[in-house]
N, C-alpha and C. Protein backbone atom coordinates (compact mmCIF):
# COMPACT_ATOMS: atom_id res chain seq x y z
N UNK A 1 -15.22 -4.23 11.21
CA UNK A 1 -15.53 -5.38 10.39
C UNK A 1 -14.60 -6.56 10.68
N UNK A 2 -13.73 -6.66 11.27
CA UNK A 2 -12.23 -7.60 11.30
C UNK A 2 -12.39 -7.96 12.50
N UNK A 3 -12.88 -6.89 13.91
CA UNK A 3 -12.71 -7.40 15.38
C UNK A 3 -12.66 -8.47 15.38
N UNK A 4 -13.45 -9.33 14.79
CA UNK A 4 -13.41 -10.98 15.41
C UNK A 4 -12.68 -11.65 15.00
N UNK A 5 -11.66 -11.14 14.05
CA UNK A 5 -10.46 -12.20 14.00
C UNK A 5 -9.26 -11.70 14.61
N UNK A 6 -8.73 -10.29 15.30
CA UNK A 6 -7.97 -9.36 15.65
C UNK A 6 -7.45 -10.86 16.93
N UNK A 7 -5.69 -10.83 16.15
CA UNK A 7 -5.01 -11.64 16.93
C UNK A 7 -4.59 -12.35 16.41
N UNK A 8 -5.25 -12.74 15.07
CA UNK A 8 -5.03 -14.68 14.44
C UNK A 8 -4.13 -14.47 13.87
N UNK A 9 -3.28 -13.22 13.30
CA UNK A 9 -2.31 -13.40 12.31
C UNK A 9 -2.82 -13.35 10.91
N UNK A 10 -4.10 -13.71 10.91
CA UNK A 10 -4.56 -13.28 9.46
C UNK A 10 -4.35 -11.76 8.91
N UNK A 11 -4.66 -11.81 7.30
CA UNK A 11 -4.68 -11.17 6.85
C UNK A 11 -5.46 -10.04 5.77
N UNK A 12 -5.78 -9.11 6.13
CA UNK A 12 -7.08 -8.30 5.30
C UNK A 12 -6.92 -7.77 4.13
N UNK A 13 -7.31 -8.17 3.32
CA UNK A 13 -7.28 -7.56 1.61
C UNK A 13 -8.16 -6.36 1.69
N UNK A 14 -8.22 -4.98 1.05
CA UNK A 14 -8.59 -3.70 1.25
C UNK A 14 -8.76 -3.15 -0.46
N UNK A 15 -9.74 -2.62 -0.83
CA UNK A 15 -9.46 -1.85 -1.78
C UNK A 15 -9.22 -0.28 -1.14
N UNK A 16 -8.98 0.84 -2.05
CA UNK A 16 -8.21 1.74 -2.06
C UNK A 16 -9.05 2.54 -1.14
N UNK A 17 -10.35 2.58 -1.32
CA UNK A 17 -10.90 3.71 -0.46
C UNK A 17 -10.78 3.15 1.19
N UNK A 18 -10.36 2.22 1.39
CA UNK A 18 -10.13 1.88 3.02
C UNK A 18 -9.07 1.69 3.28
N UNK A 19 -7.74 1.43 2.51
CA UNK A 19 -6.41 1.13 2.67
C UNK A 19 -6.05 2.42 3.14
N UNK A 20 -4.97 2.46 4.31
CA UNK A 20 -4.47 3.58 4.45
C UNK A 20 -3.05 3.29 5.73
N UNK A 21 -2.27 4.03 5.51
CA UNK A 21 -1.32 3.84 6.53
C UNK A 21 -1.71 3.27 8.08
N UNK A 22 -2.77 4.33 8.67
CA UNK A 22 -3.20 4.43 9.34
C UNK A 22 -3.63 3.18 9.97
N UNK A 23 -4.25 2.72 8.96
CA UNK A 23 -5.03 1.47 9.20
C UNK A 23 -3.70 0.29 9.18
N UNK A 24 -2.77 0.46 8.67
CA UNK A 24 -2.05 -0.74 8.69
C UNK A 24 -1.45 -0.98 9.80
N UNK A 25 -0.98 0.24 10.53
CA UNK A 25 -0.34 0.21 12.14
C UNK A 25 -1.27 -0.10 13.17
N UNK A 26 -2.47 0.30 12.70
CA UNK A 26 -3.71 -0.34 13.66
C UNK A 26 -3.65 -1.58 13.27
N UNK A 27 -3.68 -2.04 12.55
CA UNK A 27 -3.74 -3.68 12.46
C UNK A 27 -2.33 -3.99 12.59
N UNK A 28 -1.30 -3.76 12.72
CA UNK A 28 -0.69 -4.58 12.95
C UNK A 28 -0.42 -4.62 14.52
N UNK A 29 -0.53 -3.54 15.33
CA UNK A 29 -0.75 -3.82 16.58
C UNK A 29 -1.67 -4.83 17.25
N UNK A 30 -2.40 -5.73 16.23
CA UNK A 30 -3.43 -6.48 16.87
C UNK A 30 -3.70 -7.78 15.92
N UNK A 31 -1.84 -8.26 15.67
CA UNK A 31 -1.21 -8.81 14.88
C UNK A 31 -1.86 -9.43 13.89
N UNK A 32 -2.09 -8.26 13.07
CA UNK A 32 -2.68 -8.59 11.42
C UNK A 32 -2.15 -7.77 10.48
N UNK A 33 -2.13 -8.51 9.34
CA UNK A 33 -1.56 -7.62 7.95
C UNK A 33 -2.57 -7.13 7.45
N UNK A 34 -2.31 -5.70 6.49
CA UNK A 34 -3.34 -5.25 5.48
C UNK A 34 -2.48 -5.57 3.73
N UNK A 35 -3.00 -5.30 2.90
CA UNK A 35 -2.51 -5.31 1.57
C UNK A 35 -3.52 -4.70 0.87
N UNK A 36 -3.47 -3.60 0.40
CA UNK A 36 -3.91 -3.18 -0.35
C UNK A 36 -3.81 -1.64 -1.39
N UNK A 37 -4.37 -1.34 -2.29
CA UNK A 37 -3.67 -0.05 -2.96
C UNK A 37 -4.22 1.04 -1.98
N UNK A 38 -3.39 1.80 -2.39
CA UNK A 38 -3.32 3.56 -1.40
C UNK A 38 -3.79 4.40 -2.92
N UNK A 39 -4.41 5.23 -2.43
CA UNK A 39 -4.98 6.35 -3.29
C UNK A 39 -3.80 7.52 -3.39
N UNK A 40 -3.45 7.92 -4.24
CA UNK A 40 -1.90 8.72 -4.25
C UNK A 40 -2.32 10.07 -3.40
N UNK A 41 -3.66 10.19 -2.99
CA UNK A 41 -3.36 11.95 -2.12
C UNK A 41 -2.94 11.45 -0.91
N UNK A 42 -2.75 10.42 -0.68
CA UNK A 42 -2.29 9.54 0.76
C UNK A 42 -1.31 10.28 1.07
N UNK A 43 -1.19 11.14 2.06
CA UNK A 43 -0.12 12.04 2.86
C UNK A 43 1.54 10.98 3.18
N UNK A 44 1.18 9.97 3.61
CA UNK A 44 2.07 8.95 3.57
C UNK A 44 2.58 8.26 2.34
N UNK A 45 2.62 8.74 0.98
CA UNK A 45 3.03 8.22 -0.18
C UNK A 45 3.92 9.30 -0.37
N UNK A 46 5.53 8.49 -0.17
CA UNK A 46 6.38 9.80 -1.09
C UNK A 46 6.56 10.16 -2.38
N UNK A 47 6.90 11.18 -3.03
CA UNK A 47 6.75 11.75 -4.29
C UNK A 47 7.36 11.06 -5.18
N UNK A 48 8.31 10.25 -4.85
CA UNK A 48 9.24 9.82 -5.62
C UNK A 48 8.68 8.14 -6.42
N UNK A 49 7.52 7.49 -5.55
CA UNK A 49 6.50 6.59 -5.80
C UNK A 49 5.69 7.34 -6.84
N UNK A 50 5.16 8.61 -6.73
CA UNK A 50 3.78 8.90 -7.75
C UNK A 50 4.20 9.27 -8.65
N UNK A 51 5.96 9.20 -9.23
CA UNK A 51 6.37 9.50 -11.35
C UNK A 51 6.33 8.27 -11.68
N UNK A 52 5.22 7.94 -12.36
CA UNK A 52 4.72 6.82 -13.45
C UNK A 52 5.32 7.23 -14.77
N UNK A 53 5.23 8.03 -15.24
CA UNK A 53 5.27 8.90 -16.97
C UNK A 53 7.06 8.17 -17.11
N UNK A 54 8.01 8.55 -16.60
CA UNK A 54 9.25 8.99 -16.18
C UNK A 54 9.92 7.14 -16.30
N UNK A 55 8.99 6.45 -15.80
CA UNK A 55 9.67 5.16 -15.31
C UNK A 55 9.41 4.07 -16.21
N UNK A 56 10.06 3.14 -16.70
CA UNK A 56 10.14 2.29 -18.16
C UNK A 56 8.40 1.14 -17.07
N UNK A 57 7.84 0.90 -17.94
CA UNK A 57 6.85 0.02 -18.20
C UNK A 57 7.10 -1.15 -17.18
N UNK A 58 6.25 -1.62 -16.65
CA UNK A 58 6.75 -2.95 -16.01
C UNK A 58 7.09 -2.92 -14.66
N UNK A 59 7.93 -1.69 -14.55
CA UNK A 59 8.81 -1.32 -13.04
C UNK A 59 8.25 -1.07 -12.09
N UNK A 60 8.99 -1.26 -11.02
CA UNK A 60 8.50 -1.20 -9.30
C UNK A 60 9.33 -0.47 -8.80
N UNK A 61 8.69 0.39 -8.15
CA UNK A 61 10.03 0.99 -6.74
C UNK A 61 9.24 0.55 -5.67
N UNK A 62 10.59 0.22 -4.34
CA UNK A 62 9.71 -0.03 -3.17
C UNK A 62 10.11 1.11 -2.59
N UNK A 63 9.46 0.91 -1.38
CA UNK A 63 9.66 2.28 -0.09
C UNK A 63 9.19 1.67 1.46
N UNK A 64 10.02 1.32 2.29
CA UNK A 64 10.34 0.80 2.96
C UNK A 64 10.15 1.39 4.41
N UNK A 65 9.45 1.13 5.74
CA UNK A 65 9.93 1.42 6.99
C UNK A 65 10.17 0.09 7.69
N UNK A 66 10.25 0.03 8.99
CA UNK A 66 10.36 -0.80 10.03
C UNK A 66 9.14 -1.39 9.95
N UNK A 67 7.91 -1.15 9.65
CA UNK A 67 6.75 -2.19 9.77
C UNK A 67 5.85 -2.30 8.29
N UNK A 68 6.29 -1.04 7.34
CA UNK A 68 5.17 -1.09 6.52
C UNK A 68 6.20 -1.17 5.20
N UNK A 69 5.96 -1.82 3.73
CA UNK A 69 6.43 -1.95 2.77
C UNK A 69 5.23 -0.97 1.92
N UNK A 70 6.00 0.14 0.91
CA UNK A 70 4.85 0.46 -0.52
C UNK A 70 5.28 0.10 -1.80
N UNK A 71 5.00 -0.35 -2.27
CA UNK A 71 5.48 -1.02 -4.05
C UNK A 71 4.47 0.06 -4.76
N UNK A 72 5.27 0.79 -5.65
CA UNK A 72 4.59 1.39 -6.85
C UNK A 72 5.16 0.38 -8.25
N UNK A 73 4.14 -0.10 -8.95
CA UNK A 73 3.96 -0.44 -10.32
C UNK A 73 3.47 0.56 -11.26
N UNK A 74 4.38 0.07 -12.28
CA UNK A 74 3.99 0.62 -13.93
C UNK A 74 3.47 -0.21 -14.61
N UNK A 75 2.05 -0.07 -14.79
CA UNK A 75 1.67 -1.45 -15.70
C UNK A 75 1.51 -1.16 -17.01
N UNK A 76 1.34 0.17 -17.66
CA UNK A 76 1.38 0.26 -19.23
C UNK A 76 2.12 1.96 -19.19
N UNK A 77 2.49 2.01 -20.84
CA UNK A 77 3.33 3.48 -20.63
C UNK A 77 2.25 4.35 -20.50
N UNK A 78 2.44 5.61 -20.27
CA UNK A 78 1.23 6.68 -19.59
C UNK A 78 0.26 6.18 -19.11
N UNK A 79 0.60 5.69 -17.93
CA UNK A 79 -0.90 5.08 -16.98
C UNK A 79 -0.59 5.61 -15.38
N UNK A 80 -1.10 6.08 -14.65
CA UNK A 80 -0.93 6.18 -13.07
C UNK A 80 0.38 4.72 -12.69
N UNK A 81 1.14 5.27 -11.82
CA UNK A 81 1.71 3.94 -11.28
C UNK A 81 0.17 3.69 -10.19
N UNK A 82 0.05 2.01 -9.72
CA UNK A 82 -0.14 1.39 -8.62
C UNK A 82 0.85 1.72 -7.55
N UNK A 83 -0.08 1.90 -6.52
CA UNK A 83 0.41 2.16 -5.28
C UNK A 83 0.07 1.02 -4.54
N UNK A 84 1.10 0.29 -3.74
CA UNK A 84 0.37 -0.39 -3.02
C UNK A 84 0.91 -0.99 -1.59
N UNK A 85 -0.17 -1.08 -0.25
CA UNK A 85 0.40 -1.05 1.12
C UNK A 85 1.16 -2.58 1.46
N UNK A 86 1.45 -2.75 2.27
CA UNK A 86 1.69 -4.15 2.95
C UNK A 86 2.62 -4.06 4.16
């Protein structure tokens, strides 16, 4: 769906069922960003991102490599954290 812009530096917004690690190293080899949420069975989400219950309201943890950023949010108390790629 993207081939024809693969190069520009743009950037692809994703909902969850297409966001995936995978996909972000593919695009960025073909200098483009993704952003979007990860579904928590995502093999690439560490454990320490999916305790929502545990973490005060409001809060973010990041998780960090050399090319890819994940931000988990708490947006209300007992709710799933947000997962999310970039």
């Amino acid at each position: 769906m993207v081939c024809h812009i693969y190069g520009t530096r743009k950037g692809v917004t994703a909902d969850n069922f297409f966001t995936s690690c995978e996909l972000a190293n593919l695009l960025l080899t073909k200098n483009m960003t993704v952003i979007g949420m990860l579904r928590k069975s995502e093999t690439a989400v560490p454990a320490l991102l999916l305790i929502g219950k545990k973490r005060e309201v409001y809060s973010s943890v990041c998780g960090c490599t050399n090319d890819l950023t994940l931000v988990s949010y708490v947006p209300a108390r007992n709710k799933a954290p947000f997962i999310t790629a970039s």
